[in-house]
PDB file of N, CA and C in Angstrom:
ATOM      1  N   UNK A   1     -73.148 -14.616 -19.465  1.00  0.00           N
ATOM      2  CA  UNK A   1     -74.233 -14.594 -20.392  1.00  0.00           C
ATOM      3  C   UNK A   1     -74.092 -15.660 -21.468  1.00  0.00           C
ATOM      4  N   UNK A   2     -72.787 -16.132 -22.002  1.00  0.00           N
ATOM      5  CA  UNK A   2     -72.963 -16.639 -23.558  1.00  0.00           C
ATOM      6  C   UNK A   2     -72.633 -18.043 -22.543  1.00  0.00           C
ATOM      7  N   UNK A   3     -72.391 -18.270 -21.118  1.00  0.00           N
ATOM      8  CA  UNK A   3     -72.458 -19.424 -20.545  1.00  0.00           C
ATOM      9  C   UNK A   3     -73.732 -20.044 -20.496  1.00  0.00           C
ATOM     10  N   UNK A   4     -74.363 -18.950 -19.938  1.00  0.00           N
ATOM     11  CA  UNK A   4     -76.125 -19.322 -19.764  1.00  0.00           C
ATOM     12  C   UNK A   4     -76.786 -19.602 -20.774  1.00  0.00           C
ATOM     13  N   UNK A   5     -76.033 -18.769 -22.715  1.00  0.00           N
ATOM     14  CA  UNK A   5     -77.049 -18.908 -23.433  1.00  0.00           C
ATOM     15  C   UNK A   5     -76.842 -20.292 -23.851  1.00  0.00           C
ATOM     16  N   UNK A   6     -75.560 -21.045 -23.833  1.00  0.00           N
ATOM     17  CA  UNK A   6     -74.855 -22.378 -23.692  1.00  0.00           C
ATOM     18  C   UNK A   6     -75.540 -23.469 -23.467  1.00  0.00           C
ATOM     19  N   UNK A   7     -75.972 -22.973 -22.121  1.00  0.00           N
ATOM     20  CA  UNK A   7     -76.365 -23.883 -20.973  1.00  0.00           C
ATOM     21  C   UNK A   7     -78.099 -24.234 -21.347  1.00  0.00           C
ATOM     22  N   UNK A   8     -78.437 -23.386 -22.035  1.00  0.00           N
ATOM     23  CA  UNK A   8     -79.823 -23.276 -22.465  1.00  0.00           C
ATOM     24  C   UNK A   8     -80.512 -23.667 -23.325  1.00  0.00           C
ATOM     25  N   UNK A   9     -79.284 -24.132 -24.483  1.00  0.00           N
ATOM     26  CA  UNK A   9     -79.706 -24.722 -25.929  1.00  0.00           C
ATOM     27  C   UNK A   9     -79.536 -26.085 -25.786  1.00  0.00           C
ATOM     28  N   UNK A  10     -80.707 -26.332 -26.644  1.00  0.00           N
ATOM     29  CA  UNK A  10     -81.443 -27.931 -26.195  1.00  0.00           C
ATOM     30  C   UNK A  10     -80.466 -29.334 -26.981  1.00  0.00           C
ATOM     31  N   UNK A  11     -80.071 -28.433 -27.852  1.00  0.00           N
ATOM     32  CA  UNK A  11     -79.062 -29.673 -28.620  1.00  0.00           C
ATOM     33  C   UNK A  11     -77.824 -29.898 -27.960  1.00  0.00           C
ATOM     34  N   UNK A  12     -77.465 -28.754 -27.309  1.00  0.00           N
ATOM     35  CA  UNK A  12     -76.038 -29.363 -26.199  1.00  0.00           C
ATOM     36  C   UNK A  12     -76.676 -29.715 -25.294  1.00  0.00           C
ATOM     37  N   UNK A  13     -77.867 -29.448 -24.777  1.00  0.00           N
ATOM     38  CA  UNK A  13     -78.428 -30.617 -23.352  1.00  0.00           C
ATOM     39  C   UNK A  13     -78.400 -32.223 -23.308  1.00  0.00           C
ATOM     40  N   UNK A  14     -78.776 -31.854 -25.178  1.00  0.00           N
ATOM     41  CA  UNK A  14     -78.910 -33.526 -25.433  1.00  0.00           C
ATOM     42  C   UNK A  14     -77.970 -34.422 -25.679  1.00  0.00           C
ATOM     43  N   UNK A  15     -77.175 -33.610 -26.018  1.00  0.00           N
ATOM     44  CA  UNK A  15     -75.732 -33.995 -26.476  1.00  0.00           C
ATOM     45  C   UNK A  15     -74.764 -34.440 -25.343  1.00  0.00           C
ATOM     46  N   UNK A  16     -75.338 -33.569 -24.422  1.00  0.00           N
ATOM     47  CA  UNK A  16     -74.376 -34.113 -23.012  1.00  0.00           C
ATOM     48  C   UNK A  16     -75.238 -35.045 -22.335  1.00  0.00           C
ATOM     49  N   UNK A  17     -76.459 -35.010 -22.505  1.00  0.00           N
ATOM     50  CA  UNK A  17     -77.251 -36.248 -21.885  1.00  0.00           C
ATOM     51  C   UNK A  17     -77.006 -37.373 -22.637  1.00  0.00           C
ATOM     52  N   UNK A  18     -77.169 -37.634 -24.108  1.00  0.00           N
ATOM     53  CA  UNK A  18     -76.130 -38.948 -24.652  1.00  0.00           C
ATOM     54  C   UNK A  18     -75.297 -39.328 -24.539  1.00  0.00           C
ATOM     55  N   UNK A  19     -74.134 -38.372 -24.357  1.00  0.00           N
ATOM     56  CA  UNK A  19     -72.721 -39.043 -24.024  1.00  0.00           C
ATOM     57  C   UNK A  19     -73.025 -39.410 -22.240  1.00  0.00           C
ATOM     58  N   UNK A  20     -73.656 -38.775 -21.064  1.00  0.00           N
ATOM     59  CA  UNK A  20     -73.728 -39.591 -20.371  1.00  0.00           C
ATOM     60  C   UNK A  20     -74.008 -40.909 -20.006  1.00  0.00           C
ATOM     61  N   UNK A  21     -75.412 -40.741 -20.787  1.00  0.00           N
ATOM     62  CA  UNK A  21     -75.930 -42.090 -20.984  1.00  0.00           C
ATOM     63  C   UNK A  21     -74.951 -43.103 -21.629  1.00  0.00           C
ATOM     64  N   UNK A  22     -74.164 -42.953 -22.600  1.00  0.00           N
ATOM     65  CA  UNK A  22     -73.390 -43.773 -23.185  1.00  0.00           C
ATOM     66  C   UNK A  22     -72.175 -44.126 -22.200  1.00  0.00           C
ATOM     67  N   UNK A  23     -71.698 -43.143 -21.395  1.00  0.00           N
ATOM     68  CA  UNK A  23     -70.451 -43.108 -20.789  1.00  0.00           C
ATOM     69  C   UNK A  23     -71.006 -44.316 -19.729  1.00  0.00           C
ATOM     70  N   UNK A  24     -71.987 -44.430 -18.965  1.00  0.00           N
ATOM     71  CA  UNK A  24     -72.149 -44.784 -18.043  1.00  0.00           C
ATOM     72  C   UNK A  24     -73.586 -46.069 -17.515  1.00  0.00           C
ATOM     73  N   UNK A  25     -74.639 -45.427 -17.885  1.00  0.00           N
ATOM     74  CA  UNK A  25     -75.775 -46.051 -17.881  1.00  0.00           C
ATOM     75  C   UNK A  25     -76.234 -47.457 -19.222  1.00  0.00           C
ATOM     76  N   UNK A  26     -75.708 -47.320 -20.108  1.00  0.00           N
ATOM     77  CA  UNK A  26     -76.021 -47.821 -21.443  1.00  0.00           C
ATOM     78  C   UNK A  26     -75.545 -49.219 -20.853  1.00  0.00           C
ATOM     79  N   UNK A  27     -75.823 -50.441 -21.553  1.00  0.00           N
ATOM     80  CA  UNK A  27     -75.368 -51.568 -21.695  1.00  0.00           C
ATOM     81  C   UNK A  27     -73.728 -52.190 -21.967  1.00  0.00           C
ATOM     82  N   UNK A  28     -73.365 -51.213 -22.938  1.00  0.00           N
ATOM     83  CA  UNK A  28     -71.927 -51.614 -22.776  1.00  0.00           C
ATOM     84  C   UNK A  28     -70.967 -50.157 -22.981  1.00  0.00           C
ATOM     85  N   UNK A  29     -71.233 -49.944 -21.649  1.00  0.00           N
ATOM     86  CA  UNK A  29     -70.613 -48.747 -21.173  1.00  0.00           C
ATOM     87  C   UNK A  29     -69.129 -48.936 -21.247  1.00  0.00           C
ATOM     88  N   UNK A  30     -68.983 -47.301 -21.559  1.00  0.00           N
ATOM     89  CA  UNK A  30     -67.117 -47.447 -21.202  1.00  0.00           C
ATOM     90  C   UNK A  30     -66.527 -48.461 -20.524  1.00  0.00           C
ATOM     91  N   UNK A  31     -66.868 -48.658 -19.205  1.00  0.00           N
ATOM     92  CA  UNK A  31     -66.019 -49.800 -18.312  1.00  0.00           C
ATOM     93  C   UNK A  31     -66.316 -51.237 -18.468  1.00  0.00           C
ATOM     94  N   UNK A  32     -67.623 -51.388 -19.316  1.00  0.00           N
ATOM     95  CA  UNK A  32     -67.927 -52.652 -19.538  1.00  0.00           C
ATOM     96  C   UNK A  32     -67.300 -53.357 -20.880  1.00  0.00           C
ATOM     97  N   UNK A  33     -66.582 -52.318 -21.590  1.00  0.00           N
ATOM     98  CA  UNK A  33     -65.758 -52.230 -22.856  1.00  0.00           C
ATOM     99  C   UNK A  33     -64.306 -52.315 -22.231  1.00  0.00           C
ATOM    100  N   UNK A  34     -63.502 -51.387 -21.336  1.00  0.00           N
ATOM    101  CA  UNK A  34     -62.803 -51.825 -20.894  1.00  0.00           C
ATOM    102  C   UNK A  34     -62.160 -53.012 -20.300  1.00  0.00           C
ATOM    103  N   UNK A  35     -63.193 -53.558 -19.083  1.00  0.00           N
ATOM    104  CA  UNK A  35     -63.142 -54.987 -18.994  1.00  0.00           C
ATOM    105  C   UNK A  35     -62.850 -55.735 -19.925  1.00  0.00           C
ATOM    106  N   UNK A  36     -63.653 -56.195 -20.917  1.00  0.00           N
ATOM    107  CA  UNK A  36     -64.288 -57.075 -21.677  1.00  0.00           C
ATOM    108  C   UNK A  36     -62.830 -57.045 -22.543  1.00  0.00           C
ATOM    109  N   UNK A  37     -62.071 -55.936 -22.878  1.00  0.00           N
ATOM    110  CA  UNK A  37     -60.244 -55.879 -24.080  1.00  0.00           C
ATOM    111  C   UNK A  37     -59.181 -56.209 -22.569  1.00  0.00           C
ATOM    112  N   UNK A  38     -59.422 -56.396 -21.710  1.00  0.00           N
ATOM    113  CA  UNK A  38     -58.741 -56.478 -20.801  1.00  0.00           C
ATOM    114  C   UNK A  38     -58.997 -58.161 -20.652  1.00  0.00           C
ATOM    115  N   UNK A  39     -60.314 -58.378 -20.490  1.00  0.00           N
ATOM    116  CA  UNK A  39     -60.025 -60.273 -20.347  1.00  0.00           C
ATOM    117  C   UNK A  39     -59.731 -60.483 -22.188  1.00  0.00           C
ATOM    118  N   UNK A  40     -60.256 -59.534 -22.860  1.00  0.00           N
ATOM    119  CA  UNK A  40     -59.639 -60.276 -24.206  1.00  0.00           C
ATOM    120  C   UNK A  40     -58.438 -60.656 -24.046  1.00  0.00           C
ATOM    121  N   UNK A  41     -57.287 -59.596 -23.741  1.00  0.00           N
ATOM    122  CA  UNK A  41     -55.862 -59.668 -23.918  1.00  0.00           C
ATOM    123  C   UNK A  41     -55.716 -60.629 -22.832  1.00  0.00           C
ATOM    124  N   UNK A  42     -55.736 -60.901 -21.723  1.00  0.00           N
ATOM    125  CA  UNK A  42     -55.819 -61.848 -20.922  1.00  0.00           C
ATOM    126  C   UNK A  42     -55.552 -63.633 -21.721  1.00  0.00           C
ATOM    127  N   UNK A  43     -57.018 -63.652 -21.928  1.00  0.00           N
ATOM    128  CA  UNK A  43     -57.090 -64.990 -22.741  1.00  0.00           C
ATOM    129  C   UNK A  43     -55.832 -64.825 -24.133  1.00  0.00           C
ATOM    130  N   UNK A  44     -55.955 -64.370 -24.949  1.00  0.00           N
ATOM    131  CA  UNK A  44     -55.141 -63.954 -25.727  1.00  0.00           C
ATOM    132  C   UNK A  44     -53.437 -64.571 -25.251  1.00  0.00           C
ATOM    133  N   UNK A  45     -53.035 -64.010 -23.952  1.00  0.00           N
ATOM    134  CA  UNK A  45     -51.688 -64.086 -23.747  1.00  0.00           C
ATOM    135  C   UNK A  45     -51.555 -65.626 -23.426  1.00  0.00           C
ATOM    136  N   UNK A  46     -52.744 -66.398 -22.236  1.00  0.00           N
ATOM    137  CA  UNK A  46     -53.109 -67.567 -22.313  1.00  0.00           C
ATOM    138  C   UNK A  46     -53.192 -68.911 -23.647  1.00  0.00           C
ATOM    139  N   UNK A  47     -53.596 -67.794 -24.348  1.00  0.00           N
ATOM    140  CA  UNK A  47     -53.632 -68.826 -25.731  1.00  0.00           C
ATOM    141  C   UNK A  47     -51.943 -68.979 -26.313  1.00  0.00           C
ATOM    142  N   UNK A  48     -51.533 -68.069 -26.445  1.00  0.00           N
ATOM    143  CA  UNK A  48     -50.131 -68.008 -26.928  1.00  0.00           C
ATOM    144  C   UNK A  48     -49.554 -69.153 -25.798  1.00  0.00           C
ATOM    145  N   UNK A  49     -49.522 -69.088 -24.958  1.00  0.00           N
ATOM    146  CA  UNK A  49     -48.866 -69.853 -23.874  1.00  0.00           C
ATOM    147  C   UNK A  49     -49.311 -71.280 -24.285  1.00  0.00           C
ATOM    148  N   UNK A  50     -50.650 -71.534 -24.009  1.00  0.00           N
ATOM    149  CA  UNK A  50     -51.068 -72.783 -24.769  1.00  0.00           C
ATOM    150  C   UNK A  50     -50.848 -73.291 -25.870  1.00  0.00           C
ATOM    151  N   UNK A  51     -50.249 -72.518 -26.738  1.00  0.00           N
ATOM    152  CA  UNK A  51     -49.638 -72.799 -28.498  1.00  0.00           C
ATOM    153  C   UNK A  51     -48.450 -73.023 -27.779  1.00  0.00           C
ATOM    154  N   UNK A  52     -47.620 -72.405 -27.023  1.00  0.00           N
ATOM    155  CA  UNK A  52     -45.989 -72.692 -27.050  1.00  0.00           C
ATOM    156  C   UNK A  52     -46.290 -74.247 -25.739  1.00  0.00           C
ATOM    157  N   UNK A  53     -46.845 -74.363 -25.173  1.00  0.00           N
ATOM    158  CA  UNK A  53     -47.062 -75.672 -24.304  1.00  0.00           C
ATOM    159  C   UNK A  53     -47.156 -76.445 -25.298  1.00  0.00           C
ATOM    160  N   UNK A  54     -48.235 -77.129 -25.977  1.00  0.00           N
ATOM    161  CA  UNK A  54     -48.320 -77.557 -27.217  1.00  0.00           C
ATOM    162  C   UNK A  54     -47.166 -78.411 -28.143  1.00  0.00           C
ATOM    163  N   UNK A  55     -46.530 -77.172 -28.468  1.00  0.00           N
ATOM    164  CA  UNK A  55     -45.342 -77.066 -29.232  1.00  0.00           C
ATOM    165  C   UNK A  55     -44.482 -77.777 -28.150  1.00  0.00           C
ATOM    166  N   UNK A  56     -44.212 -77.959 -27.497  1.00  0.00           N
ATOM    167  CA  UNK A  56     -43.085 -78.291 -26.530  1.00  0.00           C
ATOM    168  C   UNK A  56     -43.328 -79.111 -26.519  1.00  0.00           C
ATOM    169  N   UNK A  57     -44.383 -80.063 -25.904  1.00  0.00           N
ATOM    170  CA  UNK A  57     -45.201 -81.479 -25.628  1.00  0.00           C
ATOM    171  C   UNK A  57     -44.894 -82.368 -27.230  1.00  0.00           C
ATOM    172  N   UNK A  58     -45.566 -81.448 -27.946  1.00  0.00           N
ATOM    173  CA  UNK A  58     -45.139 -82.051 -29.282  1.00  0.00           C
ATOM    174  C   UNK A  58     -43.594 -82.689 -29.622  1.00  0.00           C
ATOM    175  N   UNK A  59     -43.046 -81.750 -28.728  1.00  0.00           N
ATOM    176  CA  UNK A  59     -41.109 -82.035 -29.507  1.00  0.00           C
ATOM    177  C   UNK A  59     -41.004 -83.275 -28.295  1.00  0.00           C
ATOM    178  N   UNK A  60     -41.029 -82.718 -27.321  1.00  0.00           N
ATOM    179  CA  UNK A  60     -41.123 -84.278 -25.758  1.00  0.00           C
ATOM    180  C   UNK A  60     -41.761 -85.216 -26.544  1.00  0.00           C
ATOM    181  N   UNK A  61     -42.434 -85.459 -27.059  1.00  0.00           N
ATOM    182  CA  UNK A  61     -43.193 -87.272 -27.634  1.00  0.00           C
ATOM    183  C   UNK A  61     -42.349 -87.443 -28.564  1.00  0.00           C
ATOM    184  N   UNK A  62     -41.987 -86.433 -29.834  1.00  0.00           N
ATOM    185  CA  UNK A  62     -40.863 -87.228 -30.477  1.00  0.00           C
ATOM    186  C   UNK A  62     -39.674 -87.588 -30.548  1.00  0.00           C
ATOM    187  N   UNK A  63     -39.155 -86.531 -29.712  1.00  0.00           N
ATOM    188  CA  UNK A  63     -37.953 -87.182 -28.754  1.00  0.00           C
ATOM    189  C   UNK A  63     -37.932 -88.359 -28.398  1.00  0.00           C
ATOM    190  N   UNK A  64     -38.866 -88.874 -27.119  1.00  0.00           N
ATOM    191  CA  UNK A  64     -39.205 -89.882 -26.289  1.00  0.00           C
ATOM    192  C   UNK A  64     -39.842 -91.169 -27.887  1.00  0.00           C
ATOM    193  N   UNK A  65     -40.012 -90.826 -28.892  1.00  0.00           N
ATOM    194  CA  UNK A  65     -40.420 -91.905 -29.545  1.00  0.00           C
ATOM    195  C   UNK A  65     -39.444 -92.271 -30.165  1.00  0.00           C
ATOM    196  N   UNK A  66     -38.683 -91.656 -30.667  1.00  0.00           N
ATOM    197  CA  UNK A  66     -37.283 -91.770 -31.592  1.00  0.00           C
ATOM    198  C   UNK A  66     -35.801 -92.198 -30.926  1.00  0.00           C
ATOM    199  N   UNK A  67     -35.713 -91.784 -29.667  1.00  0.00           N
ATOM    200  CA  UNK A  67     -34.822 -91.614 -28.360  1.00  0.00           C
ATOM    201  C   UNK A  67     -34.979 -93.150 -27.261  1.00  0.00           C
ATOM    202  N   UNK A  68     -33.926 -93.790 -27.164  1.00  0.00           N
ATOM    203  CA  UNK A  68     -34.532 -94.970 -26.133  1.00  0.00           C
ATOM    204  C   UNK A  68     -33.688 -94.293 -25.208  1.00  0.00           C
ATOM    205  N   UNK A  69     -33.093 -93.884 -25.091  1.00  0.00           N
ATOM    206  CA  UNK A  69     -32.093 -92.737 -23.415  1.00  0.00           C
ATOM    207  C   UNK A  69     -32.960 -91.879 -23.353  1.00  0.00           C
ATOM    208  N   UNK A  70     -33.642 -91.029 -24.073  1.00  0.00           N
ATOM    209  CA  UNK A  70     -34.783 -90.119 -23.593  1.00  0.00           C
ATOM    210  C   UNK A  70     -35.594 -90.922 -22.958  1.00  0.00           C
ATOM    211  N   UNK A  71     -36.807 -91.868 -22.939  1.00  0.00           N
ATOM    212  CA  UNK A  71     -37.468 -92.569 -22.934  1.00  0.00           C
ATOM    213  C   UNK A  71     -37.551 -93.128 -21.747  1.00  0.00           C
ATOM    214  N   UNK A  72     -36.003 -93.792 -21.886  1.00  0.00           N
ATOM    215  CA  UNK A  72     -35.243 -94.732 -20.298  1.00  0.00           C
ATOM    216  C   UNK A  72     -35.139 -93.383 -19.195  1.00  0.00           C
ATOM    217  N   UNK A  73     -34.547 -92.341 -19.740  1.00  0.00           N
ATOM    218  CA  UNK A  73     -35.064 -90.876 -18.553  1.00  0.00           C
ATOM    219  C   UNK A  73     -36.183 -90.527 -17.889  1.00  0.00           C
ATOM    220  N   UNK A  74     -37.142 -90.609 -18.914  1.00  0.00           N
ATOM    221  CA  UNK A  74     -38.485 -90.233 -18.811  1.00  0.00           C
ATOM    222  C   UNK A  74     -39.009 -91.243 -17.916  1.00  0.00           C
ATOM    223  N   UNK A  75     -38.861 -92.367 -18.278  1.00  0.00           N
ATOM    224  CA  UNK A  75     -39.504 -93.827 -17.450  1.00  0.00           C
ATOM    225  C   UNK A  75     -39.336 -93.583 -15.722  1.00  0.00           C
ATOM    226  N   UNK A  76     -37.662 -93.326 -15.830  1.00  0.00           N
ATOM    227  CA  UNK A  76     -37.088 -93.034 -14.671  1.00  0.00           C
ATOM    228  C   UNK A  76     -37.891 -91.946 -13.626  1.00  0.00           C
ATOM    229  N   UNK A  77     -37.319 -90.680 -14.214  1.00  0.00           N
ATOM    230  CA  UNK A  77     -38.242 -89.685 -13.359  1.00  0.00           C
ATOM    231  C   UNK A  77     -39.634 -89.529 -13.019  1.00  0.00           C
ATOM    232  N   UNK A  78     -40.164 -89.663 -14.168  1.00  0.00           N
ATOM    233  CA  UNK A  78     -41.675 -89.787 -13.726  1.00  0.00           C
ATOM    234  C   UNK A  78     -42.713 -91.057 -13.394  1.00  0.00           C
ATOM    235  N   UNK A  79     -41.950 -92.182 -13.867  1.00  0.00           N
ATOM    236  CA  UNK A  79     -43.001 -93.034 -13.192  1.00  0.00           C
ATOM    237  C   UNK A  79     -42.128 -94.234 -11.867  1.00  0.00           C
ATOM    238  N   UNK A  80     -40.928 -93.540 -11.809  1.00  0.00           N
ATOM    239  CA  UNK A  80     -39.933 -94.242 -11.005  1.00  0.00           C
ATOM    240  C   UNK A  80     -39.125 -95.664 -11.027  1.00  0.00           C
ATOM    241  N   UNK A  81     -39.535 -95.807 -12.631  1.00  0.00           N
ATOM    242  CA  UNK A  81     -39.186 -96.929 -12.950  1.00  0.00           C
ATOM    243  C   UNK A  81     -37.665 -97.412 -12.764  1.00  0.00           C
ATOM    244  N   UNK A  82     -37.080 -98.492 -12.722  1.00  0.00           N
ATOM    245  CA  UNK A  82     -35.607 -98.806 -12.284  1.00  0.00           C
ATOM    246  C   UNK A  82     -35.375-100.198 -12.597  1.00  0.00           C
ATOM    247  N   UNK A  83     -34.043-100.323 -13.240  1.00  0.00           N
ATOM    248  CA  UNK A  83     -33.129-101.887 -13.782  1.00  0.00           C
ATOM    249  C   UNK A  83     -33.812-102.863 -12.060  1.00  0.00           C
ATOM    250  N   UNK A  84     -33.483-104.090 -12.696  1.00  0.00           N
ATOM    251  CA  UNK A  84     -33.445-104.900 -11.862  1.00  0.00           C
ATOM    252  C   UNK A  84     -32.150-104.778 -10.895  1.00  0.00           C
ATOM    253  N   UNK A  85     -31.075-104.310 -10.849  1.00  0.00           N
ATOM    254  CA  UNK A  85     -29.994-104.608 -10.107  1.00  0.00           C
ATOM    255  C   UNK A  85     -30.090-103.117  -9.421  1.00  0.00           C
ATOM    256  N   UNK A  86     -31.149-102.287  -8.969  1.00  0.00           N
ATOM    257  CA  UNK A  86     -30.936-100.997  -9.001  1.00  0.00           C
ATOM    258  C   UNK A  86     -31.754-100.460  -7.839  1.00  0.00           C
ATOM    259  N   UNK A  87     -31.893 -99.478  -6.747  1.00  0.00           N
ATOM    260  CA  UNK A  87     -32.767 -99.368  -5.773  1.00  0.00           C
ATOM    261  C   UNK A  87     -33.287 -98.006  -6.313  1.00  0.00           C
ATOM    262  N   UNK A  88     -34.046 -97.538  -5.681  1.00  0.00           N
ATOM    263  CA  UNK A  88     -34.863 -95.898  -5.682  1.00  0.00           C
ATOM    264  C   UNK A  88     -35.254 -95.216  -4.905  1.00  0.00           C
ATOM    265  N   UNK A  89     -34.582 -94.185  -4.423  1.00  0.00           N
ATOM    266  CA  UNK A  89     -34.484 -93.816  -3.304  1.00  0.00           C
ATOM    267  C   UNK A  89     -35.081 -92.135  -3.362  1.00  0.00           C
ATOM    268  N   UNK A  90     -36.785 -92.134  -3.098  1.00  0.00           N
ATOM    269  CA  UNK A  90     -37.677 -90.654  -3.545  1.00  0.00           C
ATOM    270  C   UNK A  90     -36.941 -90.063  -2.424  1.00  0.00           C
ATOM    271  N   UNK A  91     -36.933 -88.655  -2.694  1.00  0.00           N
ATOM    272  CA  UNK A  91     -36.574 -87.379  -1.628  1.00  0.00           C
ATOM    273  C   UNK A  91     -37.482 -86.775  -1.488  1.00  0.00           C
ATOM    274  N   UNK A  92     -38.402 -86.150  -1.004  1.00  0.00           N
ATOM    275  CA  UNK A  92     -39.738 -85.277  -0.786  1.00  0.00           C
ATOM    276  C   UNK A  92     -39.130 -83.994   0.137  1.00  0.00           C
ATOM    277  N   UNK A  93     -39.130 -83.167  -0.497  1.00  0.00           N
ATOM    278  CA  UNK A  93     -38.916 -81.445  -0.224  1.00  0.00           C
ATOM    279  C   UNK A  93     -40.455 -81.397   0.729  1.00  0.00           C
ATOM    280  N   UNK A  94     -40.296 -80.644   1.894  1.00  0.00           N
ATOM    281  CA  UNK A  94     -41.630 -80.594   2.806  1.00  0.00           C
ATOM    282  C   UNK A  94     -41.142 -79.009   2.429  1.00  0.00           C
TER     283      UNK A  94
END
């Protein structure tokens, strides 16, 4: 009986018909809120990563500007540069 008289009053009908609507049907429904802090934190962890890349790149140029053995390294490995009296011999990992 006090289920039915429950079940019968119009302000808990409505009340559970809003929170459906909100839970589910509405524009930025529960899961569309979920998503949306989920790519936040996403990008978020991305950005941090991109600040510490940054930061690193930053310390590599002044190294390499201040440094002529850094520099003469750098030359070496990445653009394969080499003394005149000197050969270069690439290895390629397949």
């Amino acid at each position: 009986m006090l289920i039915l008289k429950i079940l019968k009053n119009k302000y808990f009908l409505v009340i559970i018909g809003l929170i459906v609507w909100l839970l589910y049907f509405d524009k930025n429904d529960v899961f569309t809120q979920f998503d949306l802090v989920s790519k936040c934190n996403k990008l978020n962890a991305e950005k941090e990563y991109y600040i510490a890349e940054i930061e690193n790149n930053k310390k590599e140029i002044l190294e390499l500007q201040t440094n002529k053995e850094s520099l003469e390294t750098f030359a070496r490995e990445k653009y394969l540069m080499k003394r005149d009296n000197e050969d270069v011999f690439v290895l390629v990992k397949k």
